[in-house]
Each structure stands twice: as C-alpha cells, then as structure tokens.
C-alpha atoms as a PDB file:
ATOM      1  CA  UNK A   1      94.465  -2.597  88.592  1.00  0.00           C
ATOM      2  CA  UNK A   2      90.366  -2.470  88.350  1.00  0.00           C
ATOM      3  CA  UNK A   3      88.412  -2.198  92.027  1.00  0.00           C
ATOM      4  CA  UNK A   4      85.780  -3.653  92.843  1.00  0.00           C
ATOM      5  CA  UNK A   5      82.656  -1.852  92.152  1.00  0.00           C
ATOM      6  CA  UNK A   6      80.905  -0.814  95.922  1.00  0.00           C
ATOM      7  CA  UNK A   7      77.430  -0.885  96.248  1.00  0.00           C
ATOM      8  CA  UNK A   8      77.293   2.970  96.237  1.00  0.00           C
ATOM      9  CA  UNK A   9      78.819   3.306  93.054  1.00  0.00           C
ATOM     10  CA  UNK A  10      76.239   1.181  91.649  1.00  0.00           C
ATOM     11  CA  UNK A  11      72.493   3.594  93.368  1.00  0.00           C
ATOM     12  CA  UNK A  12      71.608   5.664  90.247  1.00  0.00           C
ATOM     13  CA  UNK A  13      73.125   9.896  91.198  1.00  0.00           C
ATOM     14  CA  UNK A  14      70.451  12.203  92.405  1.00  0.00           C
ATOM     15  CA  UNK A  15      70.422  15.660  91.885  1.00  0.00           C
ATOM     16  CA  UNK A  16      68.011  18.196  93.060  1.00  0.00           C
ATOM     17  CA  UNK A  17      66.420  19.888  89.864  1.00  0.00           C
ATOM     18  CA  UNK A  18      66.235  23.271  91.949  1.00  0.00           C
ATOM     19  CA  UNK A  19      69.766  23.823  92.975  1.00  0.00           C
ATOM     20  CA  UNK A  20      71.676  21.269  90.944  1.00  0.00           C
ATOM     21  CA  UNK A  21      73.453  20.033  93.829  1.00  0.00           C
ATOM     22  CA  UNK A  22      73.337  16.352  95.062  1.00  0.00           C
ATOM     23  CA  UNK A  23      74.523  17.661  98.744  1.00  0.00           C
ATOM     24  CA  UNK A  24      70.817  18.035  99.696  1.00  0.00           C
ATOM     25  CA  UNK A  25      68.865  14.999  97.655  1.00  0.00           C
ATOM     26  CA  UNK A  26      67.722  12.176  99.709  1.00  0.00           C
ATOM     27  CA  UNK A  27      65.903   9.039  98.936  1.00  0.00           C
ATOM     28  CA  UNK A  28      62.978   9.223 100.402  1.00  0.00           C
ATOM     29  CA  UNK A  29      61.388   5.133 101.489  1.00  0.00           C
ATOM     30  CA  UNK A  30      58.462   4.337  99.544  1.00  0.00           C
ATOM     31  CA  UNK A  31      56.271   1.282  99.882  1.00  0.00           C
ATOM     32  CA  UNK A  32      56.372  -0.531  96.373  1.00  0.00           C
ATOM     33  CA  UNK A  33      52.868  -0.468  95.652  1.00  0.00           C
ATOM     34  CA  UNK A  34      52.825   3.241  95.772  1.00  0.00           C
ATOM     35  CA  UNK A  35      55.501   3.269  92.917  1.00  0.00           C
ATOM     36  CA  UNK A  36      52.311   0.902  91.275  1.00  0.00           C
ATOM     37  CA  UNK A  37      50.152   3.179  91.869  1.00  0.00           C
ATOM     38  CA  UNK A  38      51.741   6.335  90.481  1.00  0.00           C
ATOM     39  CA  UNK A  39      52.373   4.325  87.344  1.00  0.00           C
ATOM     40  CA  UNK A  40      49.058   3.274  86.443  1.00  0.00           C
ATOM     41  CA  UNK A  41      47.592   6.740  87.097  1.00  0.00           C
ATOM     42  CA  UNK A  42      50.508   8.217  84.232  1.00  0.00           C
ATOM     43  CA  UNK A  43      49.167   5.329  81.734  1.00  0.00           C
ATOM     44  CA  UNK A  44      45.567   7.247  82.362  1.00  0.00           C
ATOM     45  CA  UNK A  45      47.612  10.691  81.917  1.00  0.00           C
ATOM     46  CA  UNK A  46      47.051  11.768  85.408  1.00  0.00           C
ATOM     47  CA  UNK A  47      50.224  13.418  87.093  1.00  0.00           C
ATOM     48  CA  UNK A  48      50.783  12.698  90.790  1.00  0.00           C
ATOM     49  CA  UNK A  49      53.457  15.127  92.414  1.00  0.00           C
ATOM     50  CA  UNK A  50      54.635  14.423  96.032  1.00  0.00           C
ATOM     51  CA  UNK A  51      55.015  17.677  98.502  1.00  0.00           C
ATOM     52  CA  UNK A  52      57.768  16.484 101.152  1.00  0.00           C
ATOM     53  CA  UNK A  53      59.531  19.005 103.515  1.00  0.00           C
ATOM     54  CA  UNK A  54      62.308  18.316 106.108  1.00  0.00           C
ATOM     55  CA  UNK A  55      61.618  17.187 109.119  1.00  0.00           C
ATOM     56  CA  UNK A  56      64.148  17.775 112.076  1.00  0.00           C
ATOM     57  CA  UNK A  57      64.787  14.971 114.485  1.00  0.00           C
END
C-alpha cells in the first residue's frame, strides 16, 4: 500500500553547511524579484552573499 505523497515530503531538504544538521535551517521569505536579481548579477560573475542572524520574538 503506497501513501499519498504530503506536501512536506515534496519542499526540497535543507541542511545547514556549518553543522550538517537540518534542526536549525529555516526558509527564510524572499520577494521573487530578489531571487531575479541575485541571478543576473552571477551571469555578470558577481557573488551576492546574504548575512541573516536570529531574531527572537
């Protein structure tokens, strides 16, 4: 008997590249055109890195 794939089965795994864990990785919400914009700049070699931190609530 198959199930029914959920929709969390189907998000792509993250994993933090510091720890190796995937306890701590979050998806951080990013306007699409941001995505864009980070892409074009790679075509013209330029590397854009984001610097995030946690913020308590």
């Amino acid at each position: 008997q198959q199930e029914a794939a959920t929709m969390k089965d189907r998000l792509p795994k993250m994993m933090c590249h510091v720890c190796k864990t995937s306890t701590t990785c979050h998806a951080i919400p990013m306007p699409y055109v941001t995505r864009y914009l980070v892409n074009e700049l790679a075509a013209m070699n330029i590397k854009v890195t984001f610097d995030v931190e946690k913020i308590s609530c």
